[in-house]
Each structure stands twice: as structure tokens, then as C-alpha cells.
C-alpha atoms as a PDB file:
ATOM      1  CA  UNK A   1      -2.532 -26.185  -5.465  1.00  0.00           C
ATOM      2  CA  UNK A   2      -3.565 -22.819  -7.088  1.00  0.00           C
ATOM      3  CA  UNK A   3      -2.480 -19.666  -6.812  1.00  0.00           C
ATOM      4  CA  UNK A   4      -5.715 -17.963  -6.457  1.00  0.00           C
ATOM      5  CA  UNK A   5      -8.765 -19.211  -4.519  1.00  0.00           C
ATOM      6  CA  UNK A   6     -12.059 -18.260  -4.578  1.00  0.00           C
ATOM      7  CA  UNK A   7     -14.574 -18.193  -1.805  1.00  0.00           C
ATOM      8  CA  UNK A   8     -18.015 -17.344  -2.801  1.00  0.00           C
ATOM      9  CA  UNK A   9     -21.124 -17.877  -4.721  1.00  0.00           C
ATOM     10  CA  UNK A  10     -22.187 -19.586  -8.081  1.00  0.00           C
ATOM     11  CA  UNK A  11     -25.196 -19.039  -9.569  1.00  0.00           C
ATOM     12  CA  UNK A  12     -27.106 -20.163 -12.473  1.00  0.00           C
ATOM     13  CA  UNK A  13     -28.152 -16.602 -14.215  1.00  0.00           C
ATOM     14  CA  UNK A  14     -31.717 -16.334 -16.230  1.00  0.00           C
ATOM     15  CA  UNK A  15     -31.158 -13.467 -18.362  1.00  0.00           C
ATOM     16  CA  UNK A  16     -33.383 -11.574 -20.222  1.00  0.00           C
ATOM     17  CA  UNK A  17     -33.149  -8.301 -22.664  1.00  0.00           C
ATOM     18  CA  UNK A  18     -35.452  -5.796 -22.783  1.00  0.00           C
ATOM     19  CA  UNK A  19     -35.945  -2.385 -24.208  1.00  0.00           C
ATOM     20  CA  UNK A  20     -36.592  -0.679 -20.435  1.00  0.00           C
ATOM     21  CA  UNK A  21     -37.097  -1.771 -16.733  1.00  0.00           C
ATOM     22  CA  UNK A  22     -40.841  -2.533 -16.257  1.00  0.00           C
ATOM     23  CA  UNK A  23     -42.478   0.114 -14.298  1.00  0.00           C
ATOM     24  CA  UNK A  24     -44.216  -1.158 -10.828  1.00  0.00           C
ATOM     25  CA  UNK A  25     -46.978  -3.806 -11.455  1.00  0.00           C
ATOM     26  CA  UNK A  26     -46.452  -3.222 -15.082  1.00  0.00           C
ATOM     27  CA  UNK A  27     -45.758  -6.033 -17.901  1.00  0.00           C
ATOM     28  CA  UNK A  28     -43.217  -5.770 -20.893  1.00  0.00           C
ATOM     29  CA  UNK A  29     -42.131  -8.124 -23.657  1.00  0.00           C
ATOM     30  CA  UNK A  30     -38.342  -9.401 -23.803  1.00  0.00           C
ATOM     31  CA  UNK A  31     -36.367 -11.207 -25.824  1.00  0.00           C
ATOM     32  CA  UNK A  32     -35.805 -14.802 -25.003  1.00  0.00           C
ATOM     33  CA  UNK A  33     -34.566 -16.204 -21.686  1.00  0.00           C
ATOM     34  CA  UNK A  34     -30.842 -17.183 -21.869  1.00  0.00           C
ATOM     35  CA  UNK A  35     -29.541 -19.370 -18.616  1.00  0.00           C
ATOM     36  CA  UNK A  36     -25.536 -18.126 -18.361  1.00  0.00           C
ATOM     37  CA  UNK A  37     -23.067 -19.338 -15.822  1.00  0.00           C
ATOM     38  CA  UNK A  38     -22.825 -16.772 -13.090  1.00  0.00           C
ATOM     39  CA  UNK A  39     -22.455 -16.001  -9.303  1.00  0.00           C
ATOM     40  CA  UNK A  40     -19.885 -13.194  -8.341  1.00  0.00           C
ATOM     41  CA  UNK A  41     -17.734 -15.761  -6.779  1.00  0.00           C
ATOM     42  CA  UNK A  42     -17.346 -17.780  -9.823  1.00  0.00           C
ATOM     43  CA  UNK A  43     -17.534 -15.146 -12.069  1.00  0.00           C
ATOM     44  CA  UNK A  44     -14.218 -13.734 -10.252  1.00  0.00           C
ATOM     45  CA  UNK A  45     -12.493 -17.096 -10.501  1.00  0.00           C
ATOM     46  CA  UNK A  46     -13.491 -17.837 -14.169  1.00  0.00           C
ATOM     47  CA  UNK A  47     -12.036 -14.140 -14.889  1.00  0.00           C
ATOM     48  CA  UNK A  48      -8.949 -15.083 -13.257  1.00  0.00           C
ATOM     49  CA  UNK A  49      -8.489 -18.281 -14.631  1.00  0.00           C
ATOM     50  CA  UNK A  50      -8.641 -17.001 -18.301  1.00  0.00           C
ATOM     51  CA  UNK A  51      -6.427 -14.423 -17.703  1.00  0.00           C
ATOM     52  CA  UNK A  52      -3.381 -17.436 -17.495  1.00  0.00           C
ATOM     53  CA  UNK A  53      -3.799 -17.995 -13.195  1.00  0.00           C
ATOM     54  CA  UNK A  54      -4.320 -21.000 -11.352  1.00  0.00           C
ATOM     55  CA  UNK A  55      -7.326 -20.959  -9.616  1.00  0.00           C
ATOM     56  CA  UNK A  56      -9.800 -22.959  -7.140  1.00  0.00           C
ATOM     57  CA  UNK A  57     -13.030 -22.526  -5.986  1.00  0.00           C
ATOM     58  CA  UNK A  58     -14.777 -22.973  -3.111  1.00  0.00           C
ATOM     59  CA  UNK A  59     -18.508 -22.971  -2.635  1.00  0.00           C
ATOM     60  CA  UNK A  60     -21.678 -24.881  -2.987  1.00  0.00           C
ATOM     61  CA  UNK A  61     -24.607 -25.873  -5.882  1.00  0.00           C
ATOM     62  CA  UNK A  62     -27.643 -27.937  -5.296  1.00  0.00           C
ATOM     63  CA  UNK A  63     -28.234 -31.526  -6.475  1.00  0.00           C
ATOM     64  CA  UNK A  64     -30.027 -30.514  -9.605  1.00  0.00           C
ATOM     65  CA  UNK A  65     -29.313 -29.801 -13.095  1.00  0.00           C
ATOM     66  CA  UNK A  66     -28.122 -26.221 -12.289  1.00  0.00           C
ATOM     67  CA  UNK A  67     -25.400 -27.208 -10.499  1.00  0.00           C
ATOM     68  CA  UNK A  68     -24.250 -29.826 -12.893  1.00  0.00           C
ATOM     69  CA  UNK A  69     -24.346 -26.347 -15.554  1.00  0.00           C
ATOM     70  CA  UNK A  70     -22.230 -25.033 -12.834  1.00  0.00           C
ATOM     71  CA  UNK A  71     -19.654 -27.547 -12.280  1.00  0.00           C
ATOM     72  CA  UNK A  72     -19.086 -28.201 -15.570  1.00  0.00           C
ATOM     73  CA  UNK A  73     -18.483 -24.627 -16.732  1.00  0.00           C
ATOM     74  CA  UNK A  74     -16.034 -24.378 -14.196  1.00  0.00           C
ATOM     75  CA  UNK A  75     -13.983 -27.524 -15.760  1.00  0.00           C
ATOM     76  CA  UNK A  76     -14.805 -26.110 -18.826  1.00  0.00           C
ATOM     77  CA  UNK A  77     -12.818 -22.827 -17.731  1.00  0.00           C
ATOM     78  CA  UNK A  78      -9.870 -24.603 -15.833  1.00  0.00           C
ATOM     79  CA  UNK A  79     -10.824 -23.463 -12.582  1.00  0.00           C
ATOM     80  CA  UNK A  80     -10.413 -26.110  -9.617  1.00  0.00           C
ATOM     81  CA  UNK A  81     -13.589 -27.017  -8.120  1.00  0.00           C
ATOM     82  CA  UNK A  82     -12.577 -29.703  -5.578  1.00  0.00           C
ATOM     83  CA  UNK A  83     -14.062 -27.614  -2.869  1.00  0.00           C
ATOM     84  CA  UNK A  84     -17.451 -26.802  -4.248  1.00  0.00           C
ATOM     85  CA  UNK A  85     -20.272 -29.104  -2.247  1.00  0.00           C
ATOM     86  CA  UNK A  86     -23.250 -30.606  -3.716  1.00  0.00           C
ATOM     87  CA  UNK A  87     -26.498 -29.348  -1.391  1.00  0.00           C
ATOM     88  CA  UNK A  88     -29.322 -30.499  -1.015  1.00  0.00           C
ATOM     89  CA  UNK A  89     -30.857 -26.791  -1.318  1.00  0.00           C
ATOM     90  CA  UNK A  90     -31.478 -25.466  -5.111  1.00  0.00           C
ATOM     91  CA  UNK A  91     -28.585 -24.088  -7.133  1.00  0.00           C
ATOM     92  CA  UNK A  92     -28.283 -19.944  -6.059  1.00  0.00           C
ATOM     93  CA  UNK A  93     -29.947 -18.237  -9.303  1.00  0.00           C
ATOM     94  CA  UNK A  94     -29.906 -14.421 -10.395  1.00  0.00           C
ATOM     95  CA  UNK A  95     -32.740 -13.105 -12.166  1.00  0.00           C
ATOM     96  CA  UNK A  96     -31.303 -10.556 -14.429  1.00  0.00           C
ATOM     97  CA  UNK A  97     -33.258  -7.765 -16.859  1.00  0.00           C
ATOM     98  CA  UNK A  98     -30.907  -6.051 -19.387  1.00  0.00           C
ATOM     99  CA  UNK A  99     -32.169  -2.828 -20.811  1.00  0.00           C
ATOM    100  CA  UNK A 100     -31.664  -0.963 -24.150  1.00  0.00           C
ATOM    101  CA  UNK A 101     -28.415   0.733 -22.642  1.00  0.00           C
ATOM    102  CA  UNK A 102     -26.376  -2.323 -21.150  1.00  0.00           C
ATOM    103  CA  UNK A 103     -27.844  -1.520 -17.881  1.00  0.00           C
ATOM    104  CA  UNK A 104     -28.486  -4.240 -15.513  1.00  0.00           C
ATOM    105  CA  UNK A 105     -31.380  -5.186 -12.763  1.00  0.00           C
ATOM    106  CA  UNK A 106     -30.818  -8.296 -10.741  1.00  0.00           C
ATOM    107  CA  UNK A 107     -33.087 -10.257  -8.163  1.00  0.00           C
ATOM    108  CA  UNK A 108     -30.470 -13.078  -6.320  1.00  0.00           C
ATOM    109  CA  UNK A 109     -31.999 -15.981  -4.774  1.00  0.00           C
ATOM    110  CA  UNK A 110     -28.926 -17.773  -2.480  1.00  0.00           C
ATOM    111  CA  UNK A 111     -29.928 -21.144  -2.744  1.00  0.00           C
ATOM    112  CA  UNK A 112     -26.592 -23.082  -1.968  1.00  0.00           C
ATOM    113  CA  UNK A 113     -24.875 -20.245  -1.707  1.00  0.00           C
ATOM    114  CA  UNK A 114     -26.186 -19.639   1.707  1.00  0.00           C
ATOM    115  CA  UNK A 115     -24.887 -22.429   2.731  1.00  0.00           C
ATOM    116  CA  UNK A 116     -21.452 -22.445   2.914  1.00  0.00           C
ATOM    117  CA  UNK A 117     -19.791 -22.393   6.002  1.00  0.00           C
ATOM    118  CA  UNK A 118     -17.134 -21.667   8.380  1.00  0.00           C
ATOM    119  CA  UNK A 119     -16.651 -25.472   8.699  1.00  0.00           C
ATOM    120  CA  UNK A 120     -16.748 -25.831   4.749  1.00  0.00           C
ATOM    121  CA  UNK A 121     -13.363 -23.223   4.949  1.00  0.00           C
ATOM    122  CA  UNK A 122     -11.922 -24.922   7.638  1.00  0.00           C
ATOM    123  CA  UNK A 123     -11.665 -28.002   5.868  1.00  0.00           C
ATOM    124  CA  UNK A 124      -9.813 -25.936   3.035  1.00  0.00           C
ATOM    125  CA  UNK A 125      -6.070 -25.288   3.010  1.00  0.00           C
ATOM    126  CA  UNK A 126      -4.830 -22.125   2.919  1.00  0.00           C
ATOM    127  CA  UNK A 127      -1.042 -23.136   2.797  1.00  0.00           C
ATOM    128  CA  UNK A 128      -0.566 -22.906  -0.789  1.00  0.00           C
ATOM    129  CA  UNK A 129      -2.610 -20.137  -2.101  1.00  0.00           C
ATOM    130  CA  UNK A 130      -1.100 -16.369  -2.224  1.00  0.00           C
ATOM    131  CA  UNK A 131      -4.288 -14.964  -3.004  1.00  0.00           C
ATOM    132  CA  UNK A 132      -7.859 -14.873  -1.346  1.00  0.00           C
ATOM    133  CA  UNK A 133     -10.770 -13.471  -3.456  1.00  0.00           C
ATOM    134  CA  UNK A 134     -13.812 -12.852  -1.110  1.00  0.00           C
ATOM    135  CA  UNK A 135     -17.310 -11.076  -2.015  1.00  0.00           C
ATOM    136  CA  UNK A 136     -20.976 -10.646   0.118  1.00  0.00           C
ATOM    137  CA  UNK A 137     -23.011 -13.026  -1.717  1.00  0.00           C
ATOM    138  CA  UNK A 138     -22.326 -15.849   0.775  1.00  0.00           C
ATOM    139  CA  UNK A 139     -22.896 -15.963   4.290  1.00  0.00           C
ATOM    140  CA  UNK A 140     -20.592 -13.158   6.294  1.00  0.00           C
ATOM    141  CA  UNK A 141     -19.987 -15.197   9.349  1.00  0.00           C
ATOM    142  CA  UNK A 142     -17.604 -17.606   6.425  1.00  0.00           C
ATOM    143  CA  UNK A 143     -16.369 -14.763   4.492  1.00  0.00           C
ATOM    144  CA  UNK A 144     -14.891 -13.379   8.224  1.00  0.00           C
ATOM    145  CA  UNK A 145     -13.176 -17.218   8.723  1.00  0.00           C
ATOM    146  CA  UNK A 146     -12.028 -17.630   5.721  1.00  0.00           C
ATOM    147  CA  UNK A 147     -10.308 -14.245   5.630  1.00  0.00           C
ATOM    148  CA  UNK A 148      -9.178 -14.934   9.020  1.00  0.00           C
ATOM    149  CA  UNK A 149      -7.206 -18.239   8.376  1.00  0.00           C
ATOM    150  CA  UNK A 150      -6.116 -16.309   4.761  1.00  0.00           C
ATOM    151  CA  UNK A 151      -4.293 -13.983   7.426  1.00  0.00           C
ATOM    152  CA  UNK A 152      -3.092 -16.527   9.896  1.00  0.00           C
ATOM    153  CA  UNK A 153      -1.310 -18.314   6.824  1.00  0.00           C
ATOM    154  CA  UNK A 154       0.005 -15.179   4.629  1.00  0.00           C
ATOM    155  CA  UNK A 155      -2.463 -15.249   2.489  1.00  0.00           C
ATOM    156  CA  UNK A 156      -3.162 -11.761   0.604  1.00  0.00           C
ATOM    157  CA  UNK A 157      -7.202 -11.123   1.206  1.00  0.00           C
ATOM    158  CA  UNK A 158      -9.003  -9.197  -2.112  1.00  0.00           C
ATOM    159  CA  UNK A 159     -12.560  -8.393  -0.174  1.00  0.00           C
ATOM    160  CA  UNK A 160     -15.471  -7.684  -2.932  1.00  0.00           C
ATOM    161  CA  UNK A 161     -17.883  -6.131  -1.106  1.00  0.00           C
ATOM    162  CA  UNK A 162     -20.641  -6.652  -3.122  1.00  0.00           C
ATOM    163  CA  UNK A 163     -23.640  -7.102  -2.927  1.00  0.00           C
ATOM    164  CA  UNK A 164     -23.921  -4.148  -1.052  1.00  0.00           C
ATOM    165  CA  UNK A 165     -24.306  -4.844   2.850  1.00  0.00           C
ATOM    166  CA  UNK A 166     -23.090  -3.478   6.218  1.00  0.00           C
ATOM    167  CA  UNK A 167     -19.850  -5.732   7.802  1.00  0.00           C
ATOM    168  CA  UNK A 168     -17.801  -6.007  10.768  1.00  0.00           C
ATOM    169  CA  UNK A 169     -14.974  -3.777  11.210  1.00  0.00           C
ATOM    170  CA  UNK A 170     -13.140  -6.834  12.082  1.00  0.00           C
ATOM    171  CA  UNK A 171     -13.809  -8.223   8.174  1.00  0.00           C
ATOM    172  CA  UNK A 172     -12.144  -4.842   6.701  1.00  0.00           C
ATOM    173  CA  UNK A 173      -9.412  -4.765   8.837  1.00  0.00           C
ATOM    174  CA  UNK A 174      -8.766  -8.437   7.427  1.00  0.00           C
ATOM    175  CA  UNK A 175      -8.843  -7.232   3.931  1.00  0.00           C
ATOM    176  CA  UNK A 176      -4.864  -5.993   2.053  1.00  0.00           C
ATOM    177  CA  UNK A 177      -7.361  -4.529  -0.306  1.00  0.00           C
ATOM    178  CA  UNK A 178     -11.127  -4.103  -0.170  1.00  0.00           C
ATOM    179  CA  UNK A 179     -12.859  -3.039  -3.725  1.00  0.00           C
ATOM    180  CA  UNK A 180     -16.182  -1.505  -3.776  1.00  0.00           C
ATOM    181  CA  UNK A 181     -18.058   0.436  -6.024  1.00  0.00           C
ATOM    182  CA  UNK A 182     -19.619   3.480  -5.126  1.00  0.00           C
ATOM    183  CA  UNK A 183     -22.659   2.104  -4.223  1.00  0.00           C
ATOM    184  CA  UNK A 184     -21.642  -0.497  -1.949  1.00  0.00           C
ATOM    185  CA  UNK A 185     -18.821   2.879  -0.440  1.00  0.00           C
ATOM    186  CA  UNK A 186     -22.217   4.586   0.345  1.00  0.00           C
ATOM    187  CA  UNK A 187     -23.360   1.945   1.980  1.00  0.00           C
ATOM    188  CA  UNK A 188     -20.802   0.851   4.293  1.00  0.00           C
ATOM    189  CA  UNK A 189     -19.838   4.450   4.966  1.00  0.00           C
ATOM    190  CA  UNK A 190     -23.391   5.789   5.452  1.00  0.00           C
ATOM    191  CA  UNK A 191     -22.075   8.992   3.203  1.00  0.00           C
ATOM    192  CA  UNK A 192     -23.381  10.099   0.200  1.00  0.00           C
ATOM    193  CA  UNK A 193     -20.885  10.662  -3.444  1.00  0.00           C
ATOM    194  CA  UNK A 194     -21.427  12.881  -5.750  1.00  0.00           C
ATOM    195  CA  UNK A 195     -17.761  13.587  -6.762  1.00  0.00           C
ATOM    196  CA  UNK A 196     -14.598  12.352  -6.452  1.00  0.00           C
ATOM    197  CA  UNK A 197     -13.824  14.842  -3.268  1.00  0.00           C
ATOM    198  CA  UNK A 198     -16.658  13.031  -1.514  1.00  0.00           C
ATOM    199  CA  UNK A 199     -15.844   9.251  -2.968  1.00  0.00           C
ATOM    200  CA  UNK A 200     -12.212  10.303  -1.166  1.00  0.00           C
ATOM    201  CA  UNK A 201     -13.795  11.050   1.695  1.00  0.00           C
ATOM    202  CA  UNK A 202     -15.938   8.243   2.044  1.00  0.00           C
ATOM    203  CA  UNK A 203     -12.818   5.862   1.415  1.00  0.00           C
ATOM    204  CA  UNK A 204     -10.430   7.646   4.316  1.00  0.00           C
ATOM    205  CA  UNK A 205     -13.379   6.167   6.287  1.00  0.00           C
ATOM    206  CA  UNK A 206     -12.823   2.560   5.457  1.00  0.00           C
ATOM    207  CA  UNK A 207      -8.752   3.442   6.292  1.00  0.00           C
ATOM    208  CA  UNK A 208     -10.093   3.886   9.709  1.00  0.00           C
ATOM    209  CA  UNK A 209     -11.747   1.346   9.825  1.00  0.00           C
ATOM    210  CA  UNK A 210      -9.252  -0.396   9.480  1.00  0.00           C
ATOM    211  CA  UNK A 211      -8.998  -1.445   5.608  1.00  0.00           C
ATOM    212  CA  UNK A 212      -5.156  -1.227   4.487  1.00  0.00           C
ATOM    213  CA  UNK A 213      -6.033   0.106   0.928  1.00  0.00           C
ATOM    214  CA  UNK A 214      -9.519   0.823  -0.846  1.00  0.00           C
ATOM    215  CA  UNK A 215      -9.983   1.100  -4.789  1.00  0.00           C
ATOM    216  CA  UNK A 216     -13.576   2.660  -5.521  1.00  0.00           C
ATOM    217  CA  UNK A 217     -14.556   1.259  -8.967  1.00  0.00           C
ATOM    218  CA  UNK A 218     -15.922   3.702 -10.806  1.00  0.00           C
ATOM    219  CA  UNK A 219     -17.641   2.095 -13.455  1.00  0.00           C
ATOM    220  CA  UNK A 220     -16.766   4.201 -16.732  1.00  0.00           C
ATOM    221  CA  UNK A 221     -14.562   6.775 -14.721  1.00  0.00           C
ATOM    222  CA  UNK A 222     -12.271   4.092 -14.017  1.00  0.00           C
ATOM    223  CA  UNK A 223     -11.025   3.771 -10.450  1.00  0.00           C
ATOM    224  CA  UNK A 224      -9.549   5.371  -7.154  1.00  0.00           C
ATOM    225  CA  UNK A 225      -6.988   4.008  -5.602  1.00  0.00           C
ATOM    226  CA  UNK A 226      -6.693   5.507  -2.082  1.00  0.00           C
ATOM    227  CA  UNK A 227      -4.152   4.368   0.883  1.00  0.00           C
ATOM    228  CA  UNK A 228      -3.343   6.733   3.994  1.00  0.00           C
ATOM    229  CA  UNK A 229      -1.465   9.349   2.118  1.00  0.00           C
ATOM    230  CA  UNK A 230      -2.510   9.674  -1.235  1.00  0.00           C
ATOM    231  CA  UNK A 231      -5.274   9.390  -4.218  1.00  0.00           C
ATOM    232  CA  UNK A 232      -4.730   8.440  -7.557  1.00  0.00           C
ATOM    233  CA  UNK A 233      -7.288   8.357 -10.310  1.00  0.00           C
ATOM    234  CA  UNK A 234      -6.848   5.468 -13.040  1.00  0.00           C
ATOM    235  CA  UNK A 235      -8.439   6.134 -16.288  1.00  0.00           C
ATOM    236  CA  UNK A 236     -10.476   3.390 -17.989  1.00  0.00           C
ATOM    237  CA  UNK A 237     -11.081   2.674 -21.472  1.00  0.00           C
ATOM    238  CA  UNK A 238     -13.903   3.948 -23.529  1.00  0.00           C
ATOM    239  CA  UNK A 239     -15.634   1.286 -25.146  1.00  0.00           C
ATOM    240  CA  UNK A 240     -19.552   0.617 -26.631  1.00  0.00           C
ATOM    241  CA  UNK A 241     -21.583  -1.028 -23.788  1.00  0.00           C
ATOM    242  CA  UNK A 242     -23.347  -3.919 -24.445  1.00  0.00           C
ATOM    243  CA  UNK A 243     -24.053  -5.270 -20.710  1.00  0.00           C
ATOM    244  CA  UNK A 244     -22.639  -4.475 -17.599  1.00  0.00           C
ATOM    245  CA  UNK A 245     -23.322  -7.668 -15.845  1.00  0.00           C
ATOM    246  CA  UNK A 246     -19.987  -8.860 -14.220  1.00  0.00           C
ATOM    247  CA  UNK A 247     -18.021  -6.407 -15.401  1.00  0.00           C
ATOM    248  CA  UNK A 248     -16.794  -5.799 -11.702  1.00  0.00           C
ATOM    249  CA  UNK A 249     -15.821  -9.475 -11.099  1.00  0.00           C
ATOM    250  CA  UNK A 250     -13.819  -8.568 -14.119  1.00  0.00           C
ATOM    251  CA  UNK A 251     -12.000  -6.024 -12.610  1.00  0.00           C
ATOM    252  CA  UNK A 252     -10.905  -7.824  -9.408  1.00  0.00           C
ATOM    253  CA  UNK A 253      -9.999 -11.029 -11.636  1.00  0.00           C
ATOM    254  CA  UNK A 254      -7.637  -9.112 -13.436  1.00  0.00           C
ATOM    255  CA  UNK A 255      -6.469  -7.259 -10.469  1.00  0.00           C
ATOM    256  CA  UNK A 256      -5.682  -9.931  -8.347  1.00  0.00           C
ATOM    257  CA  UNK A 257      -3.933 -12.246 -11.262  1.00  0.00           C
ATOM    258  CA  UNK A 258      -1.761  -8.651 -12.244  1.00  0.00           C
ATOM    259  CA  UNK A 259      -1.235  -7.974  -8.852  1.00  0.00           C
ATOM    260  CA  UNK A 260       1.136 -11.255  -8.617  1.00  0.00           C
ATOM    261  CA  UNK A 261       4.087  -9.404 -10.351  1.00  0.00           C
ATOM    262  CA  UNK A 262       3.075  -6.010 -11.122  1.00  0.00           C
ATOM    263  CA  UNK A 263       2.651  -2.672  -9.303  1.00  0.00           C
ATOM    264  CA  UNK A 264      -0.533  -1.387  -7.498  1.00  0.00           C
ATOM    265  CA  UNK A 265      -0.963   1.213 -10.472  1.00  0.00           C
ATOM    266  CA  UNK A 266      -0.633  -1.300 -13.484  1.00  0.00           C
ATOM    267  CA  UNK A 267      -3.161  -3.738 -11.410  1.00  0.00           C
ATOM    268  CA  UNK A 268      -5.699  -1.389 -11.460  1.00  0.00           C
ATOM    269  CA  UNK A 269      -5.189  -0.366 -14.596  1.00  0.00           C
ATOM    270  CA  UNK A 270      -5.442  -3.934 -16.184  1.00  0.00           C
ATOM    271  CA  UNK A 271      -8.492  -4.592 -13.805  1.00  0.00           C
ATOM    272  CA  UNK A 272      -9.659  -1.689 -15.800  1.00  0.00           C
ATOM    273  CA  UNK A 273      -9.224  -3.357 -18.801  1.00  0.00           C
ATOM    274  CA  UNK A 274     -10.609  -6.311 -17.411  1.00  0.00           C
ATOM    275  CA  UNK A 275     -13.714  -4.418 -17.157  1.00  0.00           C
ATOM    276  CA  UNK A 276     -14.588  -2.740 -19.908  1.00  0.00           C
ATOM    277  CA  UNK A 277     -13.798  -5.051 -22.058  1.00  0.00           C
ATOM    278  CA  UNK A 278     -16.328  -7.577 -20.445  1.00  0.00           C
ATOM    279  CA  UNK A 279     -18.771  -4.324 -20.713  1.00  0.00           C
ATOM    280  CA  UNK A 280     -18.654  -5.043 -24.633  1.00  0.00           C
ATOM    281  CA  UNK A 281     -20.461  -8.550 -24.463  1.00  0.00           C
ATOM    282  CA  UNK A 282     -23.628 -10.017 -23.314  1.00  0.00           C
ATOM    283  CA  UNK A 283     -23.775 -12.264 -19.815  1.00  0.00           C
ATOM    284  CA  UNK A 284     -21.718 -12.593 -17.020  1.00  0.00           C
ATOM    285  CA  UNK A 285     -18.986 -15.325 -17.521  1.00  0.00           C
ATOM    286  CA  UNK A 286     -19.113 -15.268 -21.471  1.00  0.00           C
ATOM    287  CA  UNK A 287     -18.103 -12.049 -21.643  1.00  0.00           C
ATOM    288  CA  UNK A 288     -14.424 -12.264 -19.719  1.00  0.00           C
ATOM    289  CA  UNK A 289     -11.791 -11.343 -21.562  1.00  0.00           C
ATOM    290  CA  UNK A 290      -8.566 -13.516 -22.119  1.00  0.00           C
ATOM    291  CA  UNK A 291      -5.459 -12.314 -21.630  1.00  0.00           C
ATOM    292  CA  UNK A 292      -4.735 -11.913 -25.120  1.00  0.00           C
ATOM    293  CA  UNK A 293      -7.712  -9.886 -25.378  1.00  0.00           C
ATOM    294  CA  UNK A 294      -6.864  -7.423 -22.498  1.00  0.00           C
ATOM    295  CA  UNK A 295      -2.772  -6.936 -24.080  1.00  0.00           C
ATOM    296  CA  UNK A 296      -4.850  -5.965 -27.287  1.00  0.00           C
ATOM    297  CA  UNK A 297      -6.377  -3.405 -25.490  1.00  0.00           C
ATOM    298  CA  UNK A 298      -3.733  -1.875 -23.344  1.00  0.00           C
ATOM    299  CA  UNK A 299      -1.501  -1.760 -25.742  1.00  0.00           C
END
């Protein structure tokens, strides 16, 4: 069994560059469409994986030739996929524009993805896995079981909450860390951030909620890392942005496989690097960094 799984989405993503976002009702020229192996879920466990864990994943993809794109980038990337389901709904896809700055706009359609259910975790074991990565873009209902028998077996939960969304206090509580960026902070807290005063403030009200410790991802400022008595700001690295897609799933990939034997502080820190350097290349999953990649960087 694997140290780390996965419980979440895959998606096939169609990708395209362009110079801007199009305007309302307006049309602009891109460059070609590229179709890159995606899905925050999978994106997470692929970053994981080729950072030196053992990892599985658990999820679904259609009966069509996106899934079979899916399934085989997984082998392709080590990553156990025993427990990802063949559907009879389409693959989940993410519609993606990239503009001149690395900036990212994304349209999800679930497909599979909203499929997966509490019965599809039950049928999972949770005995030999010390690590539970969870995210939004799969039915919340599953993502509250699955962190639920993730607690009943001493499992530590990593809770993504992302895409953006409001979720049970109950979920939260559930969660040894929960990882948002500030987007997804504003929305769960109904507060607004303009600084890091406010982004504190905003966390202390996931703390009583009931969330055990929150890191705010920061995006080039790096992180927060804020538990009941104290804040600490982690620096990233400055780096030339290519594309921001999945440079978050980055993060918690390299967070959760350097959490396994190093402090809170260094975790963050090489989630960090994790992040930024997947901020230097084009696509989601072809632009995680190895573990050889992110020692180059840190040290």
C-alpha cells in the first residue's frame, strides 16, 4: 500500500495560450489547443509521486479515450490507480485560457468526477496510508467520508479547498491541516484580504471552526502558516512565470510528501518550492518538479 492517497478529481485539460482574456462576447486568436493531464486530485498525486512518495489514487474517468489519457499518465507517473472507476459519464475536462503573463482562466466540467462516492471510499482501505490528500472538485458529501474514515483509522487529512466553495464545519474540523488560497479564505470566511493582518484574521476564523492548522498560500508572497498561537510568514522563491496552472497542487504535493519527516516550517517551505518551480513551465502535470529539481532550488 502507499503512503499517500489521493481522493479527488482527474481531468483531461484543453489548454490554450493567448495574448489576453477575451472580453464578454468578444473573439480572440490563440495558439494551438494542447490536451494535458490534469484534475487537482491527480495533479496533487502526480506531484507527490515525483517527489520520491508512494502514492494511490482514487477517483473516476469515463469510458472514452480521455480516460484511457488519464490512466495511463498516471502509470506513466508511478502513481497507484487501482481505485480509479471507469464511468459511464465523460472524462471531467478543464477548459483553460493562458494569457501573456502566466495567468490562468479555467471553465471545469465534472464529468466522472462527480461521481465518486461515499460508497466508492468505503470500499477503499484506509489502514495503510499515513496521509489523506482531499480537494473540492469532487462531490463534498465523499470528501466528508473519506476524511471521516481517514480519522477513524489515524490517517493525517491535507484538505485542499479548492475550487472555492462553502463546507461543513464538520469537514474542517476533520482536516490536521486545511490549505487555501486567499481566494478560497474569502470565501469560506465571508471576509475580505487585503493584507496579511486581515489574511490572519480570516484564518483565526477557520481555528474556530474547528480546523487544527491553516496555511494561506499566497501565491508569490509565499505562505502563512497560522495555528492558535502564532503566525509565521514563509518566503517563496522568485522565479519567471510561465503558467500558473497547478502550481497549488504543487505546493500541497510537496507539503504532504516533506511533511513525512520534516518540520511544519521546512514543509511549507519545500511546498513553496514545489510551487514556483511548477510556475516556470507550461500545463498542469508537466510542469511538477522532481525532487532533484526542488534540492536544486532550495539549496
Amino acid at each position: 500500500m502507499s503512503d499517500i492517497l489521493v481522493v479527488g478529481s482527474l481531468n483531461a485539460d484543453l489548454v490554450v495560450r493567448a495574448p489576453r482574456f477575451p472580453q464578454p462576447g468578444e473573439t480572440i486568436s490563440g495558439e494551438d489547443l494542447q490536451v494535458i493531464p490534469g484534475g487537482k486530485g491527480a495533479n496533487q498525486a502526480v506531484a507527490a509521486a515525483r517527489l520520491g512518495a508512494s502514492v494511490s489514487m482514487l477517483g473516476r474517468v469515463g469510458k472514452d479515450n480521455f480516460g484511457d489519457f488519464l490512466l495511463n499518465n498516471l502509470k506513466s507517473n508511478h502513481v497507484d490507480s487501482q481505485h480509479v472507476q471507469r464511468d459511464d459519464a465523460a472524462t471531467g475536462t478543464a477548459t483553460i485560457i493562458v494569457d501573456s503573463n502566466g495567468q490562468n482562466s479555467i471553465v471545469l466540467s465534472a464529468g466522472a468526477n462527480g461521481k465518486v462516492s461515499t460508497t466508492d471510499v468505503e470500499h477503499a482501505s484506509f489502514l495503510h496510508h499515513k496521509l489523506l490528500l482531499l480537494q473540492l472538485e469532487i462531490p463534498t458529501l465523499t470528501v466528508l467520508r473519506a476524511a471521516q474514515l481517514a480519522k477513524d483509522n489515524d490517517v493525517i487529512v491535507i484538505l485542499n479547498p479548492a475550487p472555492a466553495k462553502e463546507i461543513p464545519d464538520e469537514l474542517i474540523a476533520l482536516a490536521d491541516f486545511i490549505i487555501p488560497n486567499e481566494t478560497e479564505l474569502s470565501l469560506l470566511t465571508g471576509m475580505d484580504m487585503n493584507d496579511i493582518t486581515s489574511t490572519e484574521k480570516a484564518a483565526r476564523v477557520l481555528l474556530q471552526r474547528g480546523a487544527k492548522h491553516v496555511i494561506v498560500t499566497l501565491g508569490s508572497k509565499g505562505a502563512l502558516i497560522i495555528d492558535t498561537d502564532t503566525i509565521t510568514h514563509v518566503d517563496t522563491f522568485k522565479v519567471n512565470v510561465v503558467d500558473t496552472t497547478a502550481a497549488g497542487d504543487a505546493f500541497i504535493g510537496g507539503f504532504a510528501v516533506s511533511l513525512e519527516s520534516a518540520s511544519l516550517l521546512a514543509s511549507v517551505r519545500f511546498g513553496c518550492a514545489c510551487g514556483a518551480l511548477a510556475a516556470t513551465k507550461f500545463g498542469a502535470q508537466p510542469s511538477l518538479p522532481t525532487k532533484e529539481d526542488v534540492e536544486t532550488l532550495l539549496t
